[in-house]
N, C-alpha and C. Protein backbone atom coordinates (compact mmCIF):
# COMPACT_ATOMS: atom_id res chain seq x y z
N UNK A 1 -12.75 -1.00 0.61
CA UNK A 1 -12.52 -0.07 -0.46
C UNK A 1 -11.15 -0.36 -1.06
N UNK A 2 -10.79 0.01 -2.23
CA UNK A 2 -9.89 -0.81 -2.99
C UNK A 2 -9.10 0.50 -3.26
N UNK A 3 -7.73 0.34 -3.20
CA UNK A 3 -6.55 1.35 -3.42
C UNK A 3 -6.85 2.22 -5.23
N UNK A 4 -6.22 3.01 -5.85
CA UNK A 4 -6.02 3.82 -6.48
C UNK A 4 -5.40 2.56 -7.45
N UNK A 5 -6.19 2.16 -9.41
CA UNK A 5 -5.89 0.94 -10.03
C UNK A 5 -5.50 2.09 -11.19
N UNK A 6 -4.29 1.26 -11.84
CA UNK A 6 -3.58 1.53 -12.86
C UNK A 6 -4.09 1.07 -14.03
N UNK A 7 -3.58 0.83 -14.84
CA UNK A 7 -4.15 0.48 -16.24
C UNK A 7 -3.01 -0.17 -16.73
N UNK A 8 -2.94 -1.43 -17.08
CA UNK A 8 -1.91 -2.70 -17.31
C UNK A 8 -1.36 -2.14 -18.90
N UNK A 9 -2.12 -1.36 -19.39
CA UNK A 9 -1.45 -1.55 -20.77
C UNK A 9 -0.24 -0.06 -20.94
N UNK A 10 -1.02 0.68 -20.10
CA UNK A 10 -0.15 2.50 -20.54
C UNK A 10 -0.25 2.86 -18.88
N UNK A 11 -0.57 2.05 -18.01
CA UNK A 11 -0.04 2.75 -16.61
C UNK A 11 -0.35 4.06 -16.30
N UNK A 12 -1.47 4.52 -16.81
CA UNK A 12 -2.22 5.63 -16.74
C UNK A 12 -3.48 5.10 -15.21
N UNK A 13 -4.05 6.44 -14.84
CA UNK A 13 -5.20 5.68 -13.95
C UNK A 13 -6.38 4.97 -14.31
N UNK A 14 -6.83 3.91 -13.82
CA UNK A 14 -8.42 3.61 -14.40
C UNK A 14 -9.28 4.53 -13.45
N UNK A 15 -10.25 5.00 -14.26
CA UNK A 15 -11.32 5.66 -13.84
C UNK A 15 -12.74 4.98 -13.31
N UNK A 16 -13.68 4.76 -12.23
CA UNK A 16 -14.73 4.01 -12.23
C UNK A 16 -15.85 4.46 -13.28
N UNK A 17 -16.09 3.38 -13.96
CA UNK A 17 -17.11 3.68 -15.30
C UNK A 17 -18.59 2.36 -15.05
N UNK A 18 -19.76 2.88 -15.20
CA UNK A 18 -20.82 2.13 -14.93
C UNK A 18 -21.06 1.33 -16.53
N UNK A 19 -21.25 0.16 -16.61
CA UNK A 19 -21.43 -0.43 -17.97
C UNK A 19 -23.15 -0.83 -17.53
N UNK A 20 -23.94 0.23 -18.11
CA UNK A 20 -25.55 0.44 -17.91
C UNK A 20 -26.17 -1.18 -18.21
N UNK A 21 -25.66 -2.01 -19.23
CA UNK A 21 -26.67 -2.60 -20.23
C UNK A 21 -26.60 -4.21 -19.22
N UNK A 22 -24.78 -4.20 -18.95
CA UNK A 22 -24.93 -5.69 -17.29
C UNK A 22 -24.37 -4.82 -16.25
N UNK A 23 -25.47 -3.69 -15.97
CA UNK A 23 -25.12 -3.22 -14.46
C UNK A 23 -24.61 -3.91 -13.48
N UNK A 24 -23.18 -3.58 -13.84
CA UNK A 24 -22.08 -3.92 -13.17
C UNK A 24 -20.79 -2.61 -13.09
N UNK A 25 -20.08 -2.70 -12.25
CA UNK A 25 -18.80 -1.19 -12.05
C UNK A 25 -17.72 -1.85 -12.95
N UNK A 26 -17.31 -0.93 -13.80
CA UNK A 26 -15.80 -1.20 -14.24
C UNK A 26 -14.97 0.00 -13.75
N UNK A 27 -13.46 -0.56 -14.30
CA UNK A 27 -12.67 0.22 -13.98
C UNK A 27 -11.89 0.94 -15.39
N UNK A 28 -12.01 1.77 -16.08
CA UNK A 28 -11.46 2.17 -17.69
C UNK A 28 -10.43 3.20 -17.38
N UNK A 29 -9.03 2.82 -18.20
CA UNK A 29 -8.58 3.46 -18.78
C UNK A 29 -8.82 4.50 -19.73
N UNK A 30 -8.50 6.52 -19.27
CA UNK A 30 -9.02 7.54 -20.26
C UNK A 30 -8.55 7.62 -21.76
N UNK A 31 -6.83 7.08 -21.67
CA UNK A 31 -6.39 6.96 -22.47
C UNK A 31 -6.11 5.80 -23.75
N UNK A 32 -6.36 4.48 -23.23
CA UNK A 32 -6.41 3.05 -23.80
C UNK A 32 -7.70 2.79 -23.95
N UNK A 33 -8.43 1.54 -24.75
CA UNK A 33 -9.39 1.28 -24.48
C UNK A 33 -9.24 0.01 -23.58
N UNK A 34 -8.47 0.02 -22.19
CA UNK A 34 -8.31 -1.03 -21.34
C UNK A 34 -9.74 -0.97 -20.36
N UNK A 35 -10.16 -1.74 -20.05
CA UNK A 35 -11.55 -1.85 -19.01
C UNK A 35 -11.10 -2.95 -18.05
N UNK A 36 -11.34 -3.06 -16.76
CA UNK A 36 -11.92 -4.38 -15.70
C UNK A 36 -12.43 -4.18 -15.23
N UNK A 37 -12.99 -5.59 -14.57
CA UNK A 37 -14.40 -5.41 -13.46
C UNK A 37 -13.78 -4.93 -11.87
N UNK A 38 -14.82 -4.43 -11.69
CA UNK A 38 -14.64 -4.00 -10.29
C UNK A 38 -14.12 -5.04 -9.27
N UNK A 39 -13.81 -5.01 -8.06
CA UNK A 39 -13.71 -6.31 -7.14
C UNK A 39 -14.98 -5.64 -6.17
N UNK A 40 -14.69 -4.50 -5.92
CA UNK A 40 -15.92 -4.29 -5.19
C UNK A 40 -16.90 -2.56 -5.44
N UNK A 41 -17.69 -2.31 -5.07
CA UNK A 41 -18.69 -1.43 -5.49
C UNK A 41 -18.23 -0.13 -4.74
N UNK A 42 -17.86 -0.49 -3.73
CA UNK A 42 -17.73 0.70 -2.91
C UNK A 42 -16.33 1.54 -3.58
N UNK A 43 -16.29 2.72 -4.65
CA UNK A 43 -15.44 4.02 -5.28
C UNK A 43 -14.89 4.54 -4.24
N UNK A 44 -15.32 5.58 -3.43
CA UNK A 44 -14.69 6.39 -2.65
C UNK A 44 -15.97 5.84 -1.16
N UNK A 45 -15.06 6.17 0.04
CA UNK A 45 -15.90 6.12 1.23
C UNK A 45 -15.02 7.02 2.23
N UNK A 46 -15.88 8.04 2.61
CA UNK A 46 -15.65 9.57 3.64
C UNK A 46 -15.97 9.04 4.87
N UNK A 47 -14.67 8.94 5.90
CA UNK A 47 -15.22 8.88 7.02
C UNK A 47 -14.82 9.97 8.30
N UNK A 48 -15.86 10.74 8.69
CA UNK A 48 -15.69 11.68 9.02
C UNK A 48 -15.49 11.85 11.25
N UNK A 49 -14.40 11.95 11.25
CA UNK A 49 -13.26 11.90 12.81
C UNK A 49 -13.85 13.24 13.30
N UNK A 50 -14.54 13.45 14.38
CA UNK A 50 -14.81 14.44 15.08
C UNK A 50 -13.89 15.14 16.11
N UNK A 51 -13.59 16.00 16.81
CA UNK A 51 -12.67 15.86 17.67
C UNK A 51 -13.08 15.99 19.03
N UNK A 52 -12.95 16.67 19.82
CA UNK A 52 -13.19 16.95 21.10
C UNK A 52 -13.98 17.94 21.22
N UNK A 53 -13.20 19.19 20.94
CA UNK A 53 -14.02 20.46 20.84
C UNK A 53 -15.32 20.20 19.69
N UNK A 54 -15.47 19.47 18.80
CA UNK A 54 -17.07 19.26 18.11
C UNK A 54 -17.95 18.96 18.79
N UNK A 55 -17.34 17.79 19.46
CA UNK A 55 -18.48 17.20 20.14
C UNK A 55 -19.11 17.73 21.41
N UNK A 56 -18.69 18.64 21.72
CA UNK A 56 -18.77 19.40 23.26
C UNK A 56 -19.85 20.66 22.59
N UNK A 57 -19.18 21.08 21.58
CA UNK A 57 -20.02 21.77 21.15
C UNK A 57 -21.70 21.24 20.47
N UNK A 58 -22.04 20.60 20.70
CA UNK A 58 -23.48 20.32 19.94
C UNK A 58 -24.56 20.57 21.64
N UNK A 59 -23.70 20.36 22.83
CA UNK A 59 -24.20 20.29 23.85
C UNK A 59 -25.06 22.11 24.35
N UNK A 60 -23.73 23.25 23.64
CA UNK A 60 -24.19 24.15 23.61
C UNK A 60 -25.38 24.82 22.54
N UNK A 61 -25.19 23.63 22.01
CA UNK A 61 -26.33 24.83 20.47
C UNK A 61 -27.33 23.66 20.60
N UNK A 62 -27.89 22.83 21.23
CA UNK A 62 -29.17 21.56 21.19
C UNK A 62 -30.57 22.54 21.98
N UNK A 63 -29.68 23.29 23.30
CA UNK A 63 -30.87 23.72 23.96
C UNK A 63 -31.55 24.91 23.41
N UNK A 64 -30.93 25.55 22.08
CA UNK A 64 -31.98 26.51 21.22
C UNK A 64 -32.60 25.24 20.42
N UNK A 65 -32.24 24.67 20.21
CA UNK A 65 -33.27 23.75 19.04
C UNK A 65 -34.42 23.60 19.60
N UNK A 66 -35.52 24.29 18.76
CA UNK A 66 -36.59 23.99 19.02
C UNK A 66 -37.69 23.08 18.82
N UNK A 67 -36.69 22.02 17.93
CA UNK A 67 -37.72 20.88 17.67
C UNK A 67 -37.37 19.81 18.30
N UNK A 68 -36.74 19.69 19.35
CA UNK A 68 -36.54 18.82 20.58
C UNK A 68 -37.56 18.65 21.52
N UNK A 69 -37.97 17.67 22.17
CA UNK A 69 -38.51 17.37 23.11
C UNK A 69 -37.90 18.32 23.93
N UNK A 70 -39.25 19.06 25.42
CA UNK A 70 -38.64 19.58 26.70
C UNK A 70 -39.56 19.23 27.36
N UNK A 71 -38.65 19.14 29.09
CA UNK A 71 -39.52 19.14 30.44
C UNK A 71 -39.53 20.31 31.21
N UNK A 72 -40.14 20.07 31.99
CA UNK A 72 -40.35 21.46 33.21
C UNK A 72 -39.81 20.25 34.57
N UNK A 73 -39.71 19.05 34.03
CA UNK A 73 -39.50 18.33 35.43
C UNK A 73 -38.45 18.29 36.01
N UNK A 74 -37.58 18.81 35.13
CA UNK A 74 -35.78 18.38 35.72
C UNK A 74 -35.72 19.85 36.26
N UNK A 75 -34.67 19.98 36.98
CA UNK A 75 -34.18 21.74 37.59
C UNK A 75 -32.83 20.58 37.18
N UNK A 76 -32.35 21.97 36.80
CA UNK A 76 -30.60 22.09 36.46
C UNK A 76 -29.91 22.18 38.04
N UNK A 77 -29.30 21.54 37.83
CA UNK A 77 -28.47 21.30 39.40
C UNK A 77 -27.45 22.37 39.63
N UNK A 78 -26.74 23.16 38.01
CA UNK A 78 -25.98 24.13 38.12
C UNK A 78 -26.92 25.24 38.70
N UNK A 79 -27.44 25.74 37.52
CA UNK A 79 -27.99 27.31 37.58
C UNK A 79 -29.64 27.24 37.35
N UNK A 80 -30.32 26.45 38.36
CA UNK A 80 -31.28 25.86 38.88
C UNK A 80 -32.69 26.49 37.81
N UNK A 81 -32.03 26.41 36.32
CA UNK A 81 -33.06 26.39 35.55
C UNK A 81 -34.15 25.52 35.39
N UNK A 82 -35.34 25.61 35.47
CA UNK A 82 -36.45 24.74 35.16
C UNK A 82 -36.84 23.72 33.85
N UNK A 83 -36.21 23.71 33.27
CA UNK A 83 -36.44 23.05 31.76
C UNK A 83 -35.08 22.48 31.29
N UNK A 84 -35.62 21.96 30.54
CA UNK A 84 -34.30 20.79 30.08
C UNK A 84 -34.97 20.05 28.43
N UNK A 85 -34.02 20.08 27.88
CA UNK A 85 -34.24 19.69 26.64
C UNK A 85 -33.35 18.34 26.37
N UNK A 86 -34.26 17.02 26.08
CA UNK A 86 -33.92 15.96 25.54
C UNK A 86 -33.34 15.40 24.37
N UNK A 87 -31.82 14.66 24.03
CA UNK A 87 -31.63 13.94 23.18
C UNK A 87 -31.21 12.79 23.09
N UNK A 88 -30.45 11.96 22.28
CA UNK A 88 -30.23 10.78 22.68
C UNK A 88 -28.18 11.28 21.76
N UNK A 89 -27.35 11.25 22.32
CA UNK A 89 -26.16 11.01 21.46
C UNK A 89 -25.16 9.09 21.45
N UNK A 90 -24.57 9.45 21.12
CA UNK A 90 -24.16 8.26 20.94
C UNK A 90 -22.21 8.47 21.60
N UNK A 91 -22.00 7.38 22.49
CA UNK A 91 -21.05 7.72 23.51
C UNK A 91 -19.83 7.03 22.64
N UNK A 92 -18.40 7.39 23.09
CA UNK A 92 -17.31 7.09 22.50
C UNK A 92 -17.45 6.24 21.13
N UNK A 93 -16.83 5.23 20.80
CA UNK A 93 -16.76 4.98 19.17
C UNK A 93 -17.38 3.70 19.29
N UNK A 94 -17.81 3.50 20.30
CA UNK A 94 -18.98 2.21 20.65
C UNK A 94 -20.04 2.27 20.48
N UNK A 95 -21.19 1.57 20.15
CA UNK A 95 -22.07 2.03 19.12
C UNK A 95 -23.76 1.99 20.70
N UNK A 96 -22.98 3.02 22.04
CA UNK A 96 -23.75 2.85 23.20
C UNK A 96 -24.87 4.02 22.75
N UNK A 97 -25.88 4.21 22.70
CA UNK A 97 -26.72 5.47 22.67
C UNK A 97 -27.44 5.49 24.32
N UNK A 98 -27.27 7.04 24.77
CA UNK A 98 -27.70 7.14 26.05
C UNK A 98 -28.40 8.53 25.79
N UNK A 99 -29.39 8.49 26.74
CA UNK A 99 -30.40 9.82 26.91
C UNK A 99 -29.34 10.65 27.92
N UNK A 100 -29.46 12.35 27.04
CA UNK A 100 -28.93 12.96 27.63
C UNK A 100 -29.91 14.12 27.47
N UNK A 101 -30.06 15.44 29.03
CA UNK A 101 -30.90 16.72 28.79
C UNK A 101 -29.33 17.65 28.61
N UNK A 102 -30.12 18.96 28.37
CA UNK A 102 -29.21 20.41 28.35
C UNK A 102 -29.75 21.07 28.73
N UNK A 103 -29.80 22.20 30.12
CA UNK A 103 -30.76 23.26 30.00
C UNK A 103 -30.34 24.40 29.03
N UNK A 104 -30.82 25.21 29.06
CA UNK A 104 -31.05 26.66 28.29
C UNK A 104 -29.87 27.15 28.03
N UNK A 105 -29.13 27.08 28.91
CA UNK A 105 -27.57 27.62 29.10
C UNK A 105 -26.19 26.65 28.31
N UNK A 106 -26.73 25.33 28.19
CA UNK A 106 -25.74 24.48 27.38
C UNK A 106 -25.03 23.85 27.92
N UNK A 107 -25.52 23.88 29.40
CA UNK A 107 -24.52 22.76 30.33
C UNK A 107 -25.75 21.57 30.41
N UNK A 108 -24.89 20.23 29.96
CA UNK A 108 -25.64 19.14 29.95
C UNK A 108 -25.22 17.94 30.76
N UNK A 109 -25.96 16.90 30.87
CA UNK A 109 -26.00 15.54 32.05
C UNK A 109 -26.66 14.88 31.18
N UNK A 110 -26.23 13.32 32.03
CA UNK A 110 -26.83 12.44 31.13
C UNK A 110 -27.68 11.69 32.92
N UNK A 111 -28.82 11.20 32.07
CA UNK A 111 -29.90 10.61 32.29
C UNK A 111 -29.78 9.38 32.87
């Protein structure tokens, strides 16, 4: 993604502008009639940092979801509930996905 582009003639900002007819991205000046081509497509990109307390929390609100897979086969090892509800999350910023249950109560294990 490409930094915040000026405008060479009045140093005003260029704005990203679509030129429809050789769909291609420019970059235009509001105030000049200055234009350039893009270097790359990607305008803005959101990347969204979870923290600790988020992620802990999805563990408590999964076992109301009711459109999850459940078993009767697991017993909770805490509070020796019968059922357990299945998902898959995805572990530290490594791209590992592991099966994890929750029972009813929101205390969860992984698989």
């Amino acid at each position: 993604m490409s930094t915040m582009k000026f405008c060479r003639e009045c140093n005003n900002i260029l704005y990203p502008r679509e030129d429809r007819d050789q769909k291609i991205l420019l970059y235009a000046c509001r105030n000049c009639d200055h234009q350039e081509i893009a270097d790359d497509n990607c305008v803005y990109r959101n990347e969204v940092h979870h923290s600790v307390a988020e992620r802990t929390q999805v563990l408590q609100d999964v076992a109301a979801d009711p459109t999850l897979p459940r078993t009767k086969a697991v017993t909770c090892t805490v509070c020796k509930h019968p059922e357990a509800v299945f998902f898959q999350e995805i572990f530290e910023k490594k791209q590992h996905i592991g099966d994890s249950f929750s029972n009813s109560y929101g205390r969860g294990g992984k698989i």
